[in-house]
Protein backbone atom coordinates (compact mmCIF):
# COMPACT_ATOMS: atom_id res chain seq x y z
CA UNK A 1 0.00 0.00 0.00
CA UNK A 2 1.44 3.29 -1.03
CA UNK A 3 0.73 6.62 0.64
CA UNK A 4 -0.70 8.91 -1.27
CA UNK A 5 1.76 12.34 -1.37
CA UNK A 6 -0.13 15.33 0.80
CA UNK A 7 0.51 18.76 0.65
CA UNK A 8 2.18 18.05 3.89
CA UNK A 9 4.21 15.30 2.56
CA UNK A 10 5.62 17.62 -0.06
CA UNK A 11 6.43 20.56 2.16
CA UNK A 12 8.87 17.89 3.56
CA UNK A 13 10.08 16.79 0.45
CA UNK A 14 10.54 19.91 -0.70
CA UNK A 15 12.31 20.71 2.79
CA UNK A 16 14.37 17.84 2.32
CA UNK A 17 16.40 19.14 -0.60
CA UNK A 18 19.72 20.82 0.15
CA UNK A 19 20.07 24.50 1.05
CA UNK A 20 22.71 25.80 -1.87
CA UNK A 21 21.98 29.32 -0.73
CA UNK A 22 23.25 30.20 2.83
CA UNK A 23 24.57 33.36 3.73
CA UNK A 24 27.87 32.70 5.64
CA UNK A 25 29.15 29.20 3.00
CA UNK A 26 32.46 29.74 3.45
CA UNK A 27 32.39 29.47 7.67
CA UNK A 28 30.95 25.85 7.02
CA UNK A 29 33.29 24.60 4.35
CA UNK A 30 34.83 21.03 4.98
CA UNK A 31 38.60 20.94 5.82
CA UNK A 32 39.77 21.35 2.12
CA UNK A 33 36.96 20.06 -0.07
CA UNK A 34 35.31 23.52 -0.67
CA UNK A 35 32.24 22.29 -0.18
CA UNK A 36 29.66 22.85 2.41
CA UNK A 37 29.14 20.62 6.02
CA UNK A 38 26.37 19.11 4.78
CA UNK A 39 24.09 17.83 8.21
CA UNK A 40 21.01 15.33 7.71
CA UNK A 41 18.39 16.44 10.72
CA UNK A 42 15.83 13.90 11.68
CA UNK A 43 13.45 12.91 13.69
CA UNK A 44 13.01 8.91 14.48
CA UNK A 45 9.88 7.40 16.23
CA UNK A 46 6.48 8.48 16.37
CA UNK A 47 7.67 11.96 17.81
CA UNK A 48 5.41 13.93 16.13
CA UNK A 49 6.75 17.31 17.35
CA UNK A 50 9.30 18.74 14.50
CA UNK A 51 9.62 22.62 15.53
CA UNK A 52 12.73 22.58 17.14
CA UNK A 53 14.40 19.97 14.23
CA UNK A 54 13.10 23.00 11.47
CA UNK A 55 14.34 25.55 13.64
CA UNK A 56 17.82 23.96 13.88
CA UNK A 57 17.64 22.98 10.16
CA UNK A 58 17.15 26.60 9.70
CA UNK A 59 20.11 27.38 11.40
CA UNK A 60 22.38 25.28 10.13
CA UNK A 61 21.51 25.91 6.99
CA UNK A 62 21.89 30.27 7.70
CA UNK A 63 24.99 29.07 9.09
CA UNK A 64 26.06 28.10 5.61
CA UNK A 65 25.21 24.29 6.21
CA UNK A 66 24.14 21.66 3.35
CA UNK A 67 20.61 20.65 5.41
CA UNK A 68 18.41 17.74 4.75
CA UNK A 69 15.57 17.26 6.59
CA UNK A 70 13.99 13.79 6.57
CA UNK A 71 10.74 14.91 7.94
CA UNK A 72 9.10 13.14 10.66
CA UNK A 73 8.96 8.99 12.11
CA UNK A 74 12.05 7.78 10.52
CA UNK A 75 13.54 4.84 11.46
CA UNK A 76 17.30 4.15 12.47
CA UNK A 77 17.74 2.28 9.43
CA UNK A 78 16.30 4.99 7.17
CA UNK A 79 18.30 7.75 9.29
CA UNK A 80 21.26 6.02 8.53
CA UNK A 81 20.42 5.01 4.71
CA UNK A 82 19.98 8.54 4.00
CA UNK A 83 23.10 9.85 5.26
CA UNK A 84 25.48 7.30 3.30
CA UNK A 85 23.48 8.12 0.77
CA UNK A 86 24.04 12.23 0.85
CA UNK A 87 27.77 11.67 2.12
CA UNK A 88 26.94 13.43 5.41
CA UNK A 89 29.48 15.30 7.66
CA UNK A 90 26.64 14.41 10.48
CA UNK A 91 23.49 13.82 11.73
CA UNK A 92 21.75 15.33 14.17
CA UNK A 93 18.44 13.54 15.99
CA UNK A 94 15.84 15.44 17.02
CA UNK A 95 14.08 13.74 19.87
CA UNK A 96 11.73 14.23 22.78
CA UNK A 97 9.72 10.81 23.11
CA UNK A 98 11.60 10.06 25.95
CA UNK A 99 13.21 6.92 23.20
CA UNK A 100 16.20 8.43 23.32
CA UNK A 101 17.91 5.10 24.97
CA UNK A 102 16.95 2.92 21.91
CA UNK A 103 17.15 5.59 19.44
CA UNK A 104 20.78 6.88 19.62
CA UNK A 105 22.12 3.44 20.16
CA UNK A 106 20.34 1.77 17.19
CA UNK A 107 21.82 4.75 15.14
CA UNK A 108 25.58 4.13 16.88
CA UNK A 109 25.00 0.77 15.70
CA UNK A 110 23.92 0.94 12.23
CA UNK A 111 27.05 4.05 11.73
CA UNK A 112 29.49 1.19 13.03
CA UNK A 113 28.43 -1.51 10.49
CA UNK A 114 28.41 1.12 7.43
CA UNK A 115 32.04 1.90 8.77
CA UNK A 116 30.95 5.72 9.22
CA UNK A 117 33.23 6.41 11.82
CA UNK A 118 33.90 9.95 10.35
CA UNK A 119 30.49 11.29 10.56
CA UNK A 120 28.80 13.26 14.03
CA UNK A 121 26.14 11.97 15.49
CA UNK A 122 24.70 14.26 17.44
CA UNK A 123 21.25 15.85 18.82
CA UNK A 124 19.14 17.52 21.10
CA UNK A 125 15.95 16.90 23.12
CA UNK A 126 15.05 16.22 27.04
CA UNK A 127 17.91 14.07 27.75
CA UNK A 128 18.75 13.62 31.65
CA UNK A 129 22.50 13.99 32.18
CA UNK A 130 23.27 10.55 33.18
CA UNK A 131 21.61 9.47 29.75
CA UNK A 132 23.68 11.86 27.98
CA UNK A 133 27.02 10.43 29.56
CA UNK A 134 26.13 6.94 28.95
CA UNK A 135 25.38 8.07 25.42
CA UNK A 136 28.49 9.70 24.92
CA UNK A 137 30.64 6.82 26.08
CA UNK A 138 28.67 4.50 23.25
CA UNK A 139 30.06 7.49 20.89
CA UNK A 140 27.26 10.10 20.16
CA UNK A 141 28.56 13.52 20.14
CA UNK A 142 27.30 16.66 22.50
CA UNK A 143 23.43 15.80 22.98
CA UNK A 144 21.74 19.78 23.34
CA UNK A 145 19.00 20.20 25.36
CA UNK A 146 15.67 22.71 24.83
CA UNK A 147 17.07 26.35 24.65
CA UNK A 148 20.25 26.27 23.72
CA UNK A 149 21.36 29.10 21.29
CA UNK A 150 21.51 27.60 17.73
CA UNK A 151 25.16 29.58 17.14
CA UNK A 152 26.21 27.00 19.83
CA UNK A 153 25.27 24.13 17.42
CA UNK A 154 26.66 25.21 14.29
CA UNK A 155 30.07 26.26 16.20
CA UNK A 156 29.83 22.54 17.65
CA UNK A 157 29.11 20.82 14.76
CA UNK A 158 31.75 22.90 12.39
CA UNK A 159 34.42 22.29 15.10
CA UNK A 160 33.76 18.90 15.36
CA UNK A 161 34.07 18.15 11.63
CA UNK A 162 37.12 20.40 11.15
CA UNK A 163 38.66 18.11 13.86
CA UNK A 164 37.70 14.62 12.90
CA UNK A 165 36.49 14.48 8.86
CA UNK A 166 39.28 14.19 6.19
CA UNK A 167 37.68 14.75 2.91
């Protein structure tokens, strides 16, 4: 059974292309490629809240950032599909289900078996702090919580790739 496309459905798809047109590309050039940081933002589960993952896309891509959204109630699999697929610098999770203990590891997972030990992952949500330490020692990156300034992501996540991508 196939869905049917909605108007909806194609504001994400729509969303999901690339930004080409940032204001600031040169601050979020790879290491020596020329090219932009390109970030896949997602949202996994049936977390059906995606304001803060536009907002952030948003950023990113103002920050000069290659953004694709996925839209909403991906899967690990799909998250992780995509970004081989668009040769991600990172990915950043949206989440606020409270899944955040299956989600990130599934993800870890599924980056270690494609061999995508170059790429971020990273995210934000309502993550307690000993879930965010247990997370970091399986290998996610800085987990953000509600509020914090979206300069503060972009610096993180063009640090981060300056530091550890070699493209």
């Amino acid at each position: 059974m196939h869905n049917m496309p909605t108007d909806k459905s194609a504001q994400q798809a729509q969303s999901a292309q690339p930004a080409h047109s940032a204001p600031h590309a040169q601050s979020a050039q790879g290491p020596s490629s020329g090219r932009p940081i390109r970030v896949l933002v997602a949202k996994v589960g049936l977390d059906g809240h995606d304001r803060g993952a536009r907002i952030i896309a948003t950023a990113l891509r103002d920050a000069g950032m290659e953004v694709i959204y996925t839209g909403l109630r991906q899967t690990p699999e799909m998250v992780v599909s995509a970004a081989l697929q668009e040769d991600v610098d990172a990915i950043g999770i949206s989440i606020l289900s409270g899944a955040h203990m299956t989600v990130f590891p599934r993800i870890i997972q599924l980056m270690k078996e494609k061999e995508m030990n170059d790429v971020l992952l990273t995210g934000g949500g309502i993550i307690p702090e000993e879930d965010r330490r247990q997370l970091h020692d399986l290998g996610v990156g800085e987990l953000f919580p509600p509020g914090t300034p979206t300069t503060e992501i972009a610096d993180y996540i063009r640090q981060w790739v300056r530091t550890h991508r070699d493209f």
